[in-house]
Protein backbone atom coordinates (compact mmCIF):
# COMPACT_ATOMS: atom_id res chain seq x y z
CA UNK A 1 119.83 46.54 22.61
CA UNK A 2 117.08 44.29 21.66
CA UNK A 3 117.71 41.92 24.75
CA UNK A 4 116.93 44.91 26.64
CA UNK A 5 114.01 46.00 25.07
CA UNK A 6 112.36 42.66 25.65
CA UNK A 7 113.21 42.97 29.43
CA UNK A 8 111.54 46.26 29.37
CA UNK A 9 108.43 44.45 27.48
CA UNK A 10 108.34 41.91 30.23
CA UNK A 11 109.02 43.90 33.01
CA UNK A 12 105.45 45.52 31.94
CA UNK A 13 103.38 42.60 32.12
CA UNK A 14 105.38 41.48 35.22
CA UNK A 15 103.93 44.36 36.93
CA UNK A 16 100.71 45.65 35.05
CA UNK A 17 97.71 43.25 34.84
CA UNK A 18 96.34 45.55 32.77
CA UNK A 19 99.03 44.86 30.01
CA UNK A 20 97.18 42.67 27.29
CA UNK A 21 99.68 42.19 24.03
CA UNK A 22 103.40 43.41 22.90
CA UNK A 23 101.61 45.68 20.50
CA UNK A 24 99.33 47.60 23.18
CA UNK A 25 102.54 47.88 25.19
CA UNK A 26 104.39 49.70 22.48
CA UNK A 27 101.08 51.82 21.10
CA UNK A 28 99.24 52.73 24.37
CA UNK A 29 102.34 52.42 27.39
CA UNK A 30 103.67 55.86 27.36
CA UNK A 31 106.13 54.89 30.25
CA UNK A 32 107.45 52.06 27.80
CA UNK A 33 107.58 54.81 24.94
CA UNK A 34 109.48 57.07 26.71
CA UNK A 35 112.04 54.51 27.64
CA UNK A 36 112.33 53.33 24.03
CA UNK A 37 113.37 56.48 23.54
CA UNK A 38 115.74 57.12 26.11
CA UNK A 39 117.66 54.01 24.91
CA UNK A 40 117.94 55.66 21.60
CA UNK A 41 118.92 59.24 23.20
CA UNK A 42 121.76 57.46 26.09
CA UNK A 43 123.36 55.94 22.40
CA UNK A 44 123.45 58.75 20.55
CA UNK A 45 124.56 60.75 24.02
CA UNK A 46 127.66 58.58 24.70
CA UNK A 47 129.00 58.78 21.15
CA UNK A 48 128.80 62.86 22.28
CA UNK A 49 125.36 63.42 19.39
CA UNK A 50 124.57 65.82 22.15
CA UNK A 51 122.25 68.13 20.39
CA UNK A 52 120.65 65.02 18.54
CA UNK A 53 120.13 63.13 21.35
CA UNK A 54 118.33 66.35 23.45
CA UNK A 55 116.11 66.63 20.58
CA UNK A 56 115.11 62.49 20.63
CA UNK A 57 114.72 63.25 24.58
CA UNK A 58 112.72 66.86 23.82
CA UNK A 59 110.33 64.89 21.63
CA UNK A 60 109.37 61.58 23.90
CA UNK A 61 108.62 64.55 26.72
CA UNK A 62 105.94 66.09 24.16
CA UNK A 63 104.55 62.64 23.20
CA UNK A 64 104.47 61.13 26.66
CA UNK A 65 104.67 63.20 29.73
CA UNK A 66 108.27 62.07 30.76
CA UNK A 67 111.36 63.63 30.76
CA UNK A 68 114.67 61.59 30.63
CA UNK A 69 117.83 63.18 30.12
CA UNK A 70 119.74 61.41 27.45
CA UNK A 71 123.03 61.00 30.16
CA UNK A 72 120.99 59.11 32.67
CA UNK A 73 121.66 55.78 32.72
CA UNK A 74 119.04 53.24 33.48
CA UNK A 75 119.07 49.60 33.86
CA UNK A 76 116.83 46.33 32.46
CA UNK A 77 113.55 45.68 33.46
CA UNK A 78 112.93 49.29 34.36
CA UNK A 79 108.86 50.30 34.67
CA UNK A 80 107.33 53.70 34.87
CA UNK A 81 103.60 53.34 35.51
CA UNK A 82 100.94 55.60 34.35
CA UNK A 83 104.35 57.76 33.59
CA UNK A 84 103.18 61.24 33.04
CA UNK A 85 104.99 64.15 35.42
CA UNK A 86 108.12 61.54 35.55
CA UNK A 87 111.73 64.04 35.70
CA UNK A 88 114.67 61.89 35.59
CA UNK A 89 118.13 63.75 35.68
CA UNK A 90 121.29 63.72 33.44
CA UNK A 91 123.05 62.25 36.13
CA UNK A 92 121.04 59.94 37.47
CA UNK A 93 121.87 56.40 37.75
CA UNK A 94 118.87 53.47 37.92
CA UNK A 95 119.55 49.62 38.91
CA UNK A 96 117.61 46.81 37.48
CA UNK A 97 113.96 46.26 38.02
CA UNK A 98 113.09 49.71 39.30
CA UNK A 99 109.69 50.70 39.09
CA UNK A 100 108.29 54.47 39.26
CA UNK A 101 104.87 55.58 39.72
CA UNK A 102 103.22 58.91 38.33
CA UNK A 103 105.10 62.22 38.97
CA UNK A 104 108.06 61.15 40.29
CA UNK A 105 111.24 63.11 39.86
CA UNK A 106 115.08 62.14 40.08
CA UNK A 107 116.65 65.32 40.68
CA UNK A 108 119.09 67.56 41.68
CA UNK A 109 119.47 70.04 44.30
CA UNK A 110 121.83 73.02 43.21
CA UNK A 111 124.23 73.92 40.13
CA UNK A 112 127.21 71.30 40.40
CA UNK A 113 128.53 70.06 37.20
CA UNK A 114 129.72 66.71 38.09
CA UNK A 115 127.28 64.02 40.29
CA UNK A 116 123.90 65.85 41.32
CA UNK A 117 121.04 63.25 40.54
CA UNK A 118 120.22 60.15 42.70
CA UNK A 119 121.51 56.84 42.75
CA UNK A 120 119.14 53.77 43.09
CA UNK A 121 119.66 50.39 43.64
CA UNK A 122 117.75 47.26 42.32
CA UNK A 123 113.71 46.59 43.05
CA UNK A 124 113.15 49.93 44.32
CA UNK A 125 109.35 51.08 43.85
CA UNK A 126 109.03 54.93 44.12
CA UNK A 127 105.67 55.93 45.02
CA UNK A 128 103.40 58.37 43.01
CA UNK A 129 104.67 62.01 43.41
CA UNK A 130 108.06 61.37 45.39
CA UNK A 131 111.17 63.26 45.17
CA UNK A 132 114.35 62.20 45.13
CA UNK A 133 116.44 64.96 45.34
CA UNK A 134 120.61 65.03 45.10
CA UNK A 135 123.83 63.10 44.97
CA UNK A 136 122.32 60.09 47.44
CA UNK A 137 122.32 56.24 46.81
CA UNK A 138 118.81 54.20 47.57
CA UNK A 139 120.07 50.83 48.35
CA UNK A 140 118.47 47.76 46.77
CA UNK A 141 114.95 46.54 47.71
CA UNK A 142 113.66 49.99 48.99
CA UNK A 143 109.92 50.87 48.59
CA UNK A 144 109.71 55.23 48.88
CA UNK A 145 105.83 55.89 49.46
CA UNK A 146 103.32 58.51 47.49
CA UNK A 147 105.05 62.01 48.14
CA UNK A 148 107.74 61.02 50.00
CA UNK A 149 110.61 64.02 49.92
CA UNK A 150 114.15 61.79 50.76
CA UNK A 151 116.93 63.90 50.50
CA UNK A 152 119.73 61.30 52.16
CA UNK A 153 120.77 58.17 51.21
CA UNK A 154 118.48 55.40 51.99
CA UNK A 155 120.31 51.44 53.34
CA UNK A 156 118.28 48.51 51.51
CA UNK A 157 115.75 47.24 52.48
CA UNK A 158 114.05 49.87 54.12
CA UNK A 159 110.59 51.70 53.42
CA UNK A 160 111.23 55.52 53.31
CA UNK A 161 108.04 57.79 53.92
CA UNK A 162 107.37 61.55 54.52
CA UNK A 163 108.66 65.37 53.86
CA UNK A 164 111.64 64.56 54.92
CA UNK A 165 111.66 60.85 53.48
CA UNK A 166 112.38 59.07 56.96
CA UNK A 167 112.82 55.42 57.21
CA UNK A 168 110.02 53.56 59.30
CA UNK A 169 110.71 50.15 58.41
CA UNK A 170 114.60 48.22 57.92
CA UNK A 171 114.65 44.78 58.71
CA UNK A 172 117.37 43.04 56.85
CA UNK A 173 115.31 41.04 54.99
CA UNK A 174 114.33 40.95 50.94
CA UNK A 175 111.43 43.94 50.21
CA UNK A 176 108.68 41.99 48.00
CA UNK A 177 108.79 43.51 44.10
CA UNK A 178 104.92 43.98 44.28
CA UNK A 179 103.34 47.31 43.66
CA UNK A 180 104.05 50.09 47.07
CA UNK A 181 100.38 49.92 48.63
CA UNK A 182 99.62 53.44 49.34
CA UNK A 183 96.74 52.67 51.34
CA UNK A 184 98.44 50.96 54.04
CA UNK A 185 101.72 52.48 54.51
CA UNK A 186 102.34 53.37 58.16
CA UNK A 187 101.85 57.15 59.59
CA UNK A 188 104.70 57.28 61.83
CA UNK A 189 103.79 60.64 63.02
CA UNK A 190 99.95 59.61 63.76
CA UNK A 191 101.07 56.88 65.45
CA UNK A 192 103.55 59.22 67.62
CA UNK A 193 100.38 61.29 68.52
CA UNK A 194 98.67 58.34 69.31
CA UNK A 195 101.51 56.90 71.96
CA UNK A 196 101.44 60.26 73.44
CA UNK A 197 97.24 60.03 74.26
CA UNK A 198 97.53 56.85 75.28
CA UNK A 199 100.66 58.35 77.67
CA UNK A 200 98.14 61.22 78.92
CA UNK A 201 95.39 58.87 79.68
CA UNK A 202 97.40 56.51 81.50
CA UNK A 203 99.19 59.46 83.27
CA UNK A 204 95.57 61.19 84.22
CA UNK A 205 94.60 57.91 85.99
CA UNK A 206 97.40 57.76 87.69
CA UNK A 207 96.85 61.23 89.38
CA UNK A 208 93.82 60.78 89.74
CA UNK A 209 94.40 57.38 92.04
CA UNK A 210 96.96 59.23 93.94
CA UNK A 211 95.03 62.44 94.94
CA UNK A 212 93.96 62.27 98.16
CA UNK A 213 90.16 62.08 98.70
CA UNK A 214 88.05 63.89 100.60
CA UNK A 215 86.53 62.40 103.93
């Protein structure tokens, strides 16, 4: 338990600059807070302290902003930045060295009782305000952007953007751990717009070349 605590410690000032001293972490990081606590609520849920463990979840969400369910299961080095708005499912499942941005949610998409939550991978950044919604695996090294919807399971190493989540980029190779930047994540569907002006141009020139002209 404590070995995984101090990943979680470092896996803040891997990936916040901001983050100063082990005591600001635990006073001031409510992303950090709320996973303390989930580690305390997944104990007490798998030796089936149900209610006990709802209520250690219940009162991280009042303090912090984030809601873990006690059953997901999360691995080390997990970061949740600037965490407030974060959902995270019962039956989620997290990899190592995940990190999630402001307002995500890991959640379902109906009623079933057994798997409904998302599966992720290792190194996957999910972007301020994504959803990841049902039973679907993220594969390892994935970056989702800023309020991405993906809602089918994602290979690794890919970059998912857009409602639907669609994948614009999967090249086979690693996916950096630095932070998603939202500024200059491709618009594949401004870029589709943009093909199909240049197309017009090009095909306007063309007629206009081949029309006949008057003597």
């Amino acid at each position: 338990m404590f070995d995984v605590i101090k990943q979680d410690i470092q896996a803040v000032f891997d990936r916040d600059p901001a983050a100063r001293t082990t005591v600001e972490v635990f006073l001031t990081y409510a992303g950090f807070q709320a996973l303390l606590a989930h580690r305390v609520a997944h104990r007490l849920w798998k030796v089936r302290l149900r209610l006990l463990a709802r209520l250690v979840a219940q009162a991280a969400r009042w303090v912090t902003g984030v809601e873990i369910h006690p059953g997901a299961m999360i691995g080390h080095g997990f970061f949740i930045d600037h965490g407030m708005g974060v959902v995270i499912g019962e039956t989620t499942e997290i990899g190592d060295y995940v990190t999630l941005f402001q307002g995500v949610t890991l959640g379902g998409t109906g009623k079933e009782k057994e798997k409904r939550h998302p599966t992720l991978g290792n190194h996957v950044v999910v972007g301020s305000g994504a959803k990841v919604l049902g039973n679907i695996r993220i594969g390892d090294f994935v970056k989702i952007g800023a309020n991405s919807v993906v809602l089918r399971s994602v290979p690794s190493n890919s970059t998912v953007i857009g409602i639907p989540g669609r994948v614009i980029k999967s090249v086979g190779v690693r996916v950096p751990e630095e932070f998603m930047d939202h500024a200059n994540v491709p618009d594949p569907i401004a870029e589709r717009f943009q093909a199909m002006e240049r197309e017009m141009i090009e095909l306007r020139k063309k007629l206009e070349n081949d029309a006949p002209r008057n003597s």
